[in-house]
PDB file of N, CA and C in Angstrom:
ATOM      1  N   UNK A   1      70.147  47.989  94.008  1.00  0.00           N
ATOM      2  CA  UNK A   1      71.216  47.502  93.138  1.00  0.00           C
ATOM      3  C   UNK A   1      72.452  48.378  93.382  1.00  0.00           C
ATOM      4  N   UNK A   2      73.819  47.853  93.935  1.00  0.00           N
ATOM      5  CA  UNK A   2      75.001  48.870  93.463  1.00  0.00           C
ATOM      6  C   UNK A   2      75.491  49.247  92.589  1.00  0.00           C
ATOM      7  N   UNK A   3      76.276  49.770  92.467  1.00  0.00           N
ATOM      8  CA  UNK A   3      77.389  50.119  91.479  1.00  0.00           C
ATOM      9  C   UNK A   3      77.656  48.787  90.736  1.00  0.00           C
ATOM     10  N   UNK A   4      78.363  48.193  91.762  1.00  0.00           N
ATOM     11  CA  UNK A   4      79.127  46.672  90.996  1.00  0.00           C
ATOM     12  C   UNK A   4      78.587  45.890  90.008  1.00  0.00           C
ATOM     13  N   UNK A   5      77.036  45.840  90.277  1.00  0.00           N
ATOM     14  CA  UNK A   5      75.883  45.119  89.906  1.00  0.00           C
ATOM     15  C   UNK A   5      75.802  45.876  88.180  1.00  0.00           C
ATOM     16  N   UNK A   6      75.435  47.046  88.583  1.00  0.00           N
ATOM     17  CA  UNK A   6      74.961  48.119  87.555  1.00  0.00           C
ATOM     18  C   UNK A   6      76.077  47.773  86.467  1.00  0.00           C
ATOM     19  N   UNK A   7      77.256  48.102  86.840  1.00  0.00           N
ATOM     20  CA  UNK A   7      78.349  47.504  86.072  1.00  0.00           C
ATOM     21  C   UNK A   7      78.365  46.267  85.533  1.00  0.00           C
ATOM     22  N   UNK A   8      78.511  45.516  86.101  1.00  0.00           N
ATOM     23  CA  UNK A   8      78.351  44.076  85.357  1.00  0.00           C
ATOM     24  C   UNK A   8      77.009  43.674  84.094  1.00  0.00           C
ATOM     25  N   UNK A   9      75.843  44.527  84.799  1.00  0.00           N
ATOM     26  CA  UNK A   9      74.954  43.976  83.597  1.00  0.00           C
ATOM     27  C   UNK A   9      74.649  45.024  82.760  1.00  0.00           C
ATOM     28  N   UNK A  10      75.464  46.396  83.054  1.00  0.00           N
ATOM     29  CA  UNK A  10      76.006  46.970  81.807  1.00  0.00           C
ATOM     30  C   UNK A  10      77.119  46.345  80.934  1.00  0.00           C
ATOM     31  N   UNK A  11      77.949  46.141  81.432  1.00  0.00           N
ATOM     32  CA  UNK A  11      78.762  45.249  80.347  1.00  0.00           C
ATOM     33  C   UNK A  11      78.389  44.351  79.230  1.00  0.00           C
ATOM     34  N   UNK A  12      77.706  43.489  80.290  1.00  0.00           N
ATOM     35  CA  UNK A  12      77.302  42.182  79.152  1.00  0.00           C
ATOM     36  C   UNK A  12      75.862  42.857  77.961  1.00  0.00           C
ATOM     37  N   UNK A  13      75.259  44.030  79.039  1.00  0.00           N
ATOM     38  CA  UNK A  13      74.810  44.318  77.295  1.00  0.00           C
ATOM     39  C   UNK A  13      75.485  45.175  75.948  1.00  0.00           C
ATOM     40  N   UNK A  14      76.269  45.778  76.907  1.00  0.00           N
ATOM     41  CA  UNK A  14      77.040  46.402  75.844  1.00  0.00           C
ATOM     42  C   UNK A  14      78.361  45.701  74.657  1.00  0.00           C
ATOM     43  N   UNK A  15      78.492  44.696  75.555  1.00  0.00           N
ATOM     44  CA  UNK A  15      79.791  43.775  74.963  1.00  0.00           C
ATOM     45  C   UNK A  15      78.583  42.867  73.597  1.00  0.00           C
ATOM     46  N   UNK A  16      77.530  42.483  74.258  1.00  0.00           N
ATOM     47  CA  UNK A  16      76.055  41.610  73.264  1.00  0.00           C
ATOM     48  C   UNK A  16      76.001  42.785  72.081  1.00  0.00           C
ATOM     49  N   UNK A  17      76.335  43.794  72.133  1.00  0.00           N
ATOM     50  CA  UNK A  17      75.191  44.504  70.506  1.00  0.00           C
ATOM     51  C   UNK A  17      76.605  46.197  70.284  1.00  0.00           C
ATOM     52  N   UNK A  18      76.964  46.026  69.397  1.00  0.00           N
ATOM     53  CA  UNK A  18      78.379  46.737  68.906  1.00  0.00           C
ATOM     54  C   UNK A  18      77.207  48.619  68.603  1.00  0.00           C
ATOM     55  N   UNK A  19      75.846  48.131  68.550  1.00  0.00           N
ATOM     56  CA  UNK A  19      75.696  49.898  68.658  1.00  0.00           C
ATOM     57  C   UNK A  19      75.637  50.188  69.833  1.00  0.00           C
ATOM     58  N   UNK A  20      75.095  49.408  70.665  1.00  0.00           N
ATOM     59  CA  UNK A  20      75.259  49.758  71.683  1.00  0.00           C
ATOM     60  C   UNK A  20      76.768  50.263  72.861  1.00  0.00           C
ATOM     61  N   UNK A  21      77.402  49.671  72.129  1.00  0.00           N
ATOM     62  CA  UNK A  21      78.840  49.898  72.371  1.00  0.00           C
ATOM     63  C   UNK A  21      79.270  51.391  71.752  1.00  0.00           C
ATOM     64  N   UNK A  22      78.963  51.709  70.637  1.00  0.00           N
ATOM     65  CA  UNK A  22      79.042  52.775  69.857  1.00  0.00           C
ATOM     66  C   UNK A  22      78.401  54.143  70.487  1.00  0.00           C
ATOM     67  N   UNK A  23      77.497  53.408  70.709  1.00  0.00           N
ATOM     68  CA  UNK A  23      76.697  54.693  71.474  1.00  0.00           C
ATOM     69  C   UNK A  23      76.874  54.687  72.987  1.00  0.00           C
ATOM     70  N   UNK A  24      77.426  53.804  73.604  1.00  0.00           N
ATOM     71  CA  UNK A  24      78.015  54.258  74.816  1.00  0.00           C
ATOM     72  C   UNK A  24      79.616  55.154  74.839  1.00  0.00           C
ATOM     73  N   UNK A  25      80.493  54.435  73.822  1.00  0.00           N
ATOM     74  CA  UNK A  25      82.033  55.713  73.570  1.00  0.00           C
ATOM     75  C   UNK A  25      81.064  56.629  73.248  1.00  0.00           C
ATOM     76  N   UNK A  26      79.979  57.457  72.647  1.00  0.00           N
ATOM     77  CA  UNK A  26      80.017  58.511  72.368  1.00  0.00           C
ATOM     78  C   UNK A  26      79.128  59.374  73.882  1.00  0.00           C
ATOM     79  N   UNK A  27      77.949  58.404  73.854  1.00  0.00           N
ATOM     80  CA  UNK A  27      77.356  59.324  75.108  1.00  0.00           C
ATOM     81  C   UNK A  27      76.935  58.399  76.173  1.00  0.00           C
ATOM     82  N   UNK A  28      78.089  58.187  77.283  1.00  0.00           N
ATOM     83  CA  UNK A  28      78.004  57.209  78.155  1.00  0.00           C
ATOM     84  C   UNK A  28      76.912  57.242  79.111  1.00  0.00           C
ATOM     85  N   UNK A  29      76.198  58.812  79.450  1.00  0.00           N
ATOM     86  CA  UNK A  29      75.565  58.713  80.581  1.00  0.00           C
ATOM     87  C   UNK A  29      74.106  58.919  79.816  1.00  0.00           C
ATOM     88  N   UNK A  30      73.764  59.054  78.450  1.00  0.00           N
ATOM     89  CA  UNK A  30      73.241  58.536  78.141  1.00  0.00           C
ATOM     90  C   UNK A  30      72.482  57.354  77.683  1.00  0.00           C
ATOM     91  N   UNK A  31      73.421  56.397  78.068  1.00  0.00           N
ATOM     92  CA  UNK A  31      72.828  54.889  77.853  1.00  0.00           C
ATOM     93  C   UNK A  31      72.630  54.075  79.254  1.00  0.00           C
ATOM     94  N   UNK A  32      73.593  55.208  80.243  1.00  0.00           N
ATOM     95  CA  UNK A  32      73.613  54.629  81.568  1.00  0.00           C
ATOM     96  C   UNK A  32      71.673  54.773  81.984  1.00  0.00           C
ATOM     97  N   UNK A  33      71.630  56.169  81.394  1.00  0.00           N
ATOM     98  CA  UNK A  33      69.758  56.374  82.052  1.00  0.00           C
ATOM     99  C   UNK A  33      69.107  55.687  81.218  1.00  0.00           C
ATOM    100  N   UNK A  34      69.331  55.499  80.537  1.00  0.00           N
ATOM    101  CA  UNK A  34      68.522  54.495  79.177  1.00  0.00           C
ATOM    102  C   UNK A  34      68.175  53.527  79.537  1.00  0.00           C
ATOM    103  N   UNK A  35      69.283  52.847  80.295  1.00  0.00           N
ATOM    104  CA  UNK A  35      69.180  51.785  80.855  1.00  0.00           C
ATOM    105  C   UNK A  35      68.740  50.898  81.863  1.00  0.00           C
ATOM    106  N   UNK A  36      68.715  52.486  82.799  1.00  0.00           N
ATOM    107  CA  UNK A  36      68.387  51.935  84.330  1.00  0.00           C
ATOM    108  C   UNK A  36      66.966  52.689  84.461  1.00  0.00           C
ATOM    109  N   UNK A  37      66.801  53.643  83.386  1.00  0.00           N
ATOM    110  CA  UNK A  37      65.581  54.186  83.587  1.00  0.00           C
ATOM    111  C   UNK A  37      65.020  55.347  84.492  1.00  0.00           C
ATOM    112  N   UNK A  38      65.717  55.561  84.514  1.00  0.00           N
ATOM    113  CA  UNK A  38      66.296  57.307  85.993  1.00  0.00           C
ATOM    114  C   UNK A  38      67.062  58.026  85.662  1.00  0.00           C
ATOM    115  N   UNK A  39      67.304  59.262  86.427  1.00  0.00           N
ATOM    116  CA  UNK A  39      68.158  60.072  86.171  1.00  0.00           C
ATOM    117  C   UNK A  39      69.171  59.821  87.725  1.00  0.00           C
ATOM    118  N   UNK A  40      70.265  59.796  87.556  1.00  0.00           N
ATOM    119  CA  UNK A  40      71.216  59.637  88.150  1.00  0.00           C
ATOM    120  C   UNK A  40      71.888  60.528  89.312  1.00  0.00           C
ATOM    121  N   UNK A  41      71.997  60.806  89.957  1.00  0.00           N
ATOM    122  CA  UNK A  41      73.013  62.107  90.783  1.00  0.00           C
ATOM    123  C   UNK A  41      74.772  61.359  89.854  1.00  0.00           C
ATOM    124  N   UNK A  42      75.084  62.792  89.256  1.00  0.00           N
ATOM    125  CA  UNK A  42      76.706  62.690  88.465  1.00  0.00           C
ATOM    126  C   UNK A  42      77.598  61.978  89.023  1.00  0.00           C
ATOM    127  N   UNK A  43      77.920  61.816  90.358  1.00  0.00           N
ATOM    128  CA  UNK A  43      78.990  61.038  90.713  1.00  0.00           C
ATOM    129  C   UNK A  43      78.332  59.787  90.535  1.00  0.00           C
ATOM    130  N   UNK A  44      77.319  59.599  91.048  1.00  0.00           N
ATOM    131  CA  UNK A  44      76.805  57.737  90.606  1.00  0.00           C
ATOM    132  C   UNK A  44      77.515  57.185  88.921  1.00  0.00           C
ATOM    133  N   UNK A  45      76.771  58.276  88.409  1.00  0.00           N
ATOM    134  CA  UNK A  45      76.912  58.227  87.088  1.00  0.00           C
ATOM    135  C   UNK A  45      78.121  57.908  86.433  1.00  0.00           C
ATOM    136  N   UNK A  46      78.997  59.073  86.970  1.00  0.00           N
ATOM    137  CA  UNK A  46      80.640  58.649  86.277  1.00  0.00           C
ATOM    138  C   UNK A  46      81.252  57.489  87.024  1.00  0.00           C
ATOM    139  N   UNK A  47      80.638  57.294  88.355  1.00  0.00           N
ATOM    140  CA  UNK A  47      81.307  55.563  89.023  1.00  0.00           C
ATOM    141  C   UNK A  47      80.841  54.612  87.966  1.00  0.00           C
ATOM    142  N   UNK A  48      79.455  54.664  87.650  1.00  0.00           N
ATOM    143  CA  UNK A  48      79.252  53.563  86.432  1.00  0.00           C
ATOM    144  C   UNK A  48      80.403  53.508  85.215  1.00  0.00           C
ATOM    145  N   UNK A  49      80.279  54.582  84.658  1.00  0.00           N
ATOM    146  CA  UNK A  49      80.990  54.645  83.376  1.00  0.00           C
ATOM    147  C   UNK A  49      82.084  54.391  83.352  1.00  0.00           C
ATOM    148  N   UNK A  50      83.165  54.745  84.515  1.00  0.00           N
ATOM    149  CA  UNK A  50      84.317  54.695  84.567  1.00  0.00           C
ATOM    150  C   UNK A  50      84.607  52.561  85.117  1.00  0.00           C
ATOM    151  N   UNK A  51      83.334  52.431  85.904  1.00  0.00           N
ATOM    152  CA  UNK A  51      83.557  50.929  86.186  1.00  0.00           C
ATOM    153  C   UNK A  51      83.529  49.739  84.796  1.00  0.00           C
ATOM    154  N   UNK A  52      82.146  51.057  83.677  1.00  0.00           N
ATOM    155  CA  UNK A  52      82.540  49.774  83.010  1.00  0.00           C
ATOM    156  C   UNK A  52      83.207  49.573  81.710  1.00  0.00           C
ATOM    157  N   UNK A  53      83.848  51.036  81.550  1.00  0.00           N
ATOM    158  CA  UNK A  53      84.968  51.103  81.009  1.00  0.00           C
ATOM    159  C   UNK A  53      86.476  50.103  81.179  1.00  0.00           C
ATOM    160  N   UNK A  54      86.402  50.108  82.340  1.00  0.00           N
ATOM    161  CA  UNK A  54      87.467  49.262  83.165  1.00  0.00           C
ATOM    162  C   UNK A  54      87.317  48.214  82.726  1.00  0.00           C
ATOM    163  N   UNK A  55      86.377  47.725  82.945  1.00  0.00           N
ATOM    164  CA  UNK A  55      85.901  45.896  82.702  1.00  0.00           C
ATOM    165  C   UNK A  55      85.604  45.459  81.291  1.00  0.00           C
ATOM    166  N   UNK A  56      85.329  46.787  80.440  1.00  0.00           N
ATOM    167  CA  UNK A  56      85.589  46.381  79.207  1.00  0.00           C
ATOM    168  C   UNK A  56      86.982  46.307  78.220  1.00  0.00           C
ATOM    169  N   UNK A  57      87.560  47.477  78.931  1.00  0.00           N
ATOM    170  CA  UNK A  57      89.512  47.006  78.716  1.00  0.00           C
ATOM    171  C   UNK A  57      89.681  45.812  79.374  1.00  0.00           C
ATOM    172  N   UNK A  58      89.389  45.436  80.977  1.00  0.00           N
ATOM    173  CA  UNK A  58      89.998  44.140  81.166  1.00  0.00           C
ATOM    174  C   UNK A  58      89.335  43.238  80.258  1.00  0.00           C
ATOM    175  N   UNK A  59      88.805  42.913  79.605  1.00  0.00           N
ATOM    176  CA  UNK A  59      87.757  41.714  79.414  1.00  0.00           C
ATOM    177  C   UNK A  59      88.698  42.045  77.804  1.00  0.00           C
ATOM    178  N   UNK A  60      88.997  42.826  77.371  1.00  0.00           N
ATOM    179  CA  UNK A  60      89.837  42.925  76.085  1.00  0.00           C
ATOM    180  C   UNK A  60      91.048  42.604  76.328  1.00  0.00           C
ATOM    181  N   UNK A  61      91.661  42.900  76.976  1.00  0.00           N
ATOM    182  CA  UNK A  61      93.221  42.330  77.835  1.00  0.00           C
ATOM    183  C   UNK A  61      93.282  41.130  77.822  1.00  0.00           C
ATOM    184  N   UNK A  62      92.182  40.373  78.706  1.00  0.00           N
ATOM    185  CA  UNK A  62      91.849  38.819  79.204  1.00  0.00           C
ATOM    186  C   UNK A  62      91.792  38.184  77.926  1.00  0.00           C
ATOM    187  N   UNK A  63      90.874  38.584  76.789  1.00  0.00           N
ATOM    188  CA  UNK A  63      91.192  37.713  75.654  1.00  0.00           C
ATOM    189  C   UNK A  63      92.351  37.933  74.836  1.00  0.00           C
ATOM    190  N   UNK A  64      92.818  38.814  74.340  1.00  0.00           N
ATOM    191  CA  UNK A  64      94.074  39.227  73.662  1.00  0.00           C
ATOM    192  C   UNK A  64      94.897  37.957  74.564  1.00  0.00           C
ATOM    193  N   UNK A  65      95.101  38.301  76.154  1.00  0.00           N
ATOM    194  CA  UNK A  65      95.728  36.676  76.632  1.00  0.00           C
ATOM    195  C   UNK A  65      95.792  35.706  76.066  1.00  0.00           C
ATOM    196  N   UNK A  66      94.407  35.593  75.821  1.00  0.00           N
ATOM    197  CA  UNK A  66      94.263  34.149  76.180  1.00  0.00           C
ATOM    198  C   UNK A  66      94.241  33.898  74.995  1.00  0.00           C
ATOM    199  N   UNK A  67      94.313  34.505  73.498  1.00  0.00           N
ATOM    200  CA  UNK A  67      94.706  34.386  71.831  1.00  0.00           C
ATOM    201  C   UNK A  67      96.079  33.918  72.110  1.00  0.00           C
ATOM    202  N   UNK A  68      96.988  35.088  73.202  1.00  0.00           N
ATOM    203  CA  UNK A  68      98.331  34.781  72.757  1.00  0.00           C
ATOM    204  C   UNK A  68      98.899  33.575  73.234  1.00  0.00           C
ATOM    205  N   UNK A  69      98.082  33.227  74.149  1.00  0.00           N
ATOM    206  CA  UNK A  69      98.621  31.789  74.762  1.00  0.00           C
ATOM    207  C   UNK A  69      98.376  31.055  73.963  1.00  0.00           C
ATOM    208  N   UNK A  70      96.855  30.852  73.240  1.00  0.00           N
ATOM    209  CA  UNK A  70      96.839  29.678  71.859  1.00  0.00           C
ATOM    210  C   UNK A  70      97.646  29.599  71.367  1.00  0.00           C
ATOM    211  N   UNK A  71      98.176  31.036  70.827  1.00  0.00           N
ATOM    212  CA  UNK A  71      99.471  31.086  69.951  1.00  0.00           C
ATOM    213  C   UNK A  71     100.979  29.896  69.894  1.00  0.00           C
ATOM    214  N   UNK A  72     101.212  29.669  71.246  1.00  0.00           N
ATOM    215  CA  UNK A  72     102.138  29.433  71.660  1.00  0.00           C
ATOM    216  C   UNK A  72     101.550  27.948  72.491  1.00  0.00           C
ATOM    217  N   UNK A  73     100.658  27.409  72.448  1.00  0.00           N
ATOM    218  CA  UNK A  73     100.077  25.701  72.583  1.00  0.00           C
ATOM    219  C   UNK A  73      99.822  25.898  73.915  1.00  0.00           C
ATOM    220  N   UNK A  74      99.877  27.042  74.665  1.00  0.00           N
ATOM    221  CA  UNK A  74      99.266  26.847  76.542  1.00  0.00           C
ATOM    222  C   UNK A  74      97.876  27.184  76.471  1.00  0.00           C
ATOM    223  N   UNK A  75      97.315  26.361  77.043  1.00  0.00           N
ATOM    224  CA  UNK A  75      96.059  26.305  77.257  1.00  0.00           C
ATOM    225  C   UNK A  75      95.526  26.985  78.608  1.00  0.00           C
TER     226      UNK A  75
END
Protein backbone atom coordinates (compact mmCIF):
# COMPACT_ATOMS: atom_id res chain seq x y z
CA UNK A 1 0.00 0.00 0.00
CA UNK A 2 1.49 3.72 -0.52
CA UNK A 3 1.33 6.71 0.97
CA UNK A 4 -1.51 7.98 -1.36
CA UNK A 5 -3.60 4.96 -0.57
CA UNK A 6 -2.86 5.16 3.28
CA UNK A 7 -4.06 8.70 2.94
CA UNK A 8 -7.15 8.39 1.31
CA UNK A 9 -8.56 5.62 3.54
CA UNK A 10 -7.35 7.54 6.38
CA UNK A 11 -9.43 10.31 5.53
CA UNK A 12 -12.63 8.79 4.91
CA UNK A 13 -12.34 7.23 8.33
CA UNK A 14 -11.53 10.05 10.01
CA UNK A 15 -13.93 12.52 8.18
CA UNK A 16 -16.91 9.11 9.17
CA UNK A 17 -16.51 9.46 13.23
CA UNK A 18 -15.62 13.25 14.81
CA UNK A 19 -13.53 11.23 17.78
CA UNK A 20 -11.73 9.98 15.64
CA UNK A 21 -10.96 13.22 14.16
CA UNK A 22 -10.35 14.51 17.70
CA UNK A 23 -7.99 12.13 18.45
CA UNK A 24 -6.10 12.41 15.37
CA UNK A 25 -5.53 16.79 15.97
CA UNK A 26 -4.28 15.60 19.19
CA UNK A 27 -2.08 12.45 18.53
CA UNK A 28 -1.71 11.93 14.81
CA UNK A 29 0.84 9.18 14.74
CA UNK A 30 -1.00 7.60 17.09
CA UNK A 31 -4.01 6.75 15.14
CA UNK A 32 -1.78 6.45 12.07
CA UNK A 33 -0.38 2.91 13.97
CA UNK A 34 -3.73 2.24 15.24
CA UNK A 35 -4.70 2.01 12.13
CA UNK A 36 -2.41 0.34 9.97
CA UNK A 37 -1.34 -1.80 12.75
CA UNK A 38 2.64 -1.31 12.76
CA UNK A 39 4.99 0.82 13.80
CA UNK A 40 6.11 3.13 11.18
CA UNK A 41 9.80 4.49 10.29
CA UNK A 42 9.00 8.72 11.21
CA UNK A 43 9.32 10.04 7.87
CA UNK A 44 6.58 7.51 6.54
CA UNK A 45 4.71 8.63 9.35
CA UNK A 46 4.75 12.46 9.07
CA UNK A 47 4.19 11.90 4.97
CA UNK A 48 0.87 10.35 6.20
CA UNK A 49 -0.15 12.99 8.55
CA UNK A 50 0.86 15.84 6.73
CA UNK A 51 -1.04 14.12 3.43
CA UNK A 52 -4.02 13.85 5.30
CA UNK A 53 -4.13 16.89 6.85
CA UNK A 54 -4.00 18.42 3.39
CA UNK A 55 -6.97 16.56 2.09
CA UNK A 56 -8.86 17.28 5.00
CA UNK A 57 -8.44 21.23 4.57
CA UNK A 58 -9.04 20.61 0.87
CA UNK A 59 -12.16 18.60 1.28
CA UNK A 60 -13.23 21.65 3.81
CA UNK A 61 -12.36 24.31 1.16
CA UNK A 62 -14.26 22.12 -1.61
CA UNK A 63 -17.42 22.29 0.46
CA UNK A 64 -17.35 25.80 1.97
CA UNK A 65 -17.30 26.19 -2.26
CA UNK A 66 -19.62 24.55 -3.07
CA UNK A 67 -22.19 26.18 0.07
CA UNK A 68 -21.07 29.44 -1.44
CA UNK A 69 -22.06 28.73 -4.84
CA UNK A 70 -25.65 27.51 -3.54
CA UNK A 71 -25.62 30.74 -2.07
CA UNK A 72 -25.63 32.57 -5.14
CA UNK A 73 -28.03 29.81 -7.52
CA UNK A 74 -24.67 28.14 -9.41
CA UNK A 75 -24.83 24.82 -9.30
Amino acid sequence: MDVKELVEKLVDKIKDSDSLKEQFDKEPVKVIEKFLGVDLPDEIVEKVIDGVKAKITLDKVSDVAGALKGLFGKK
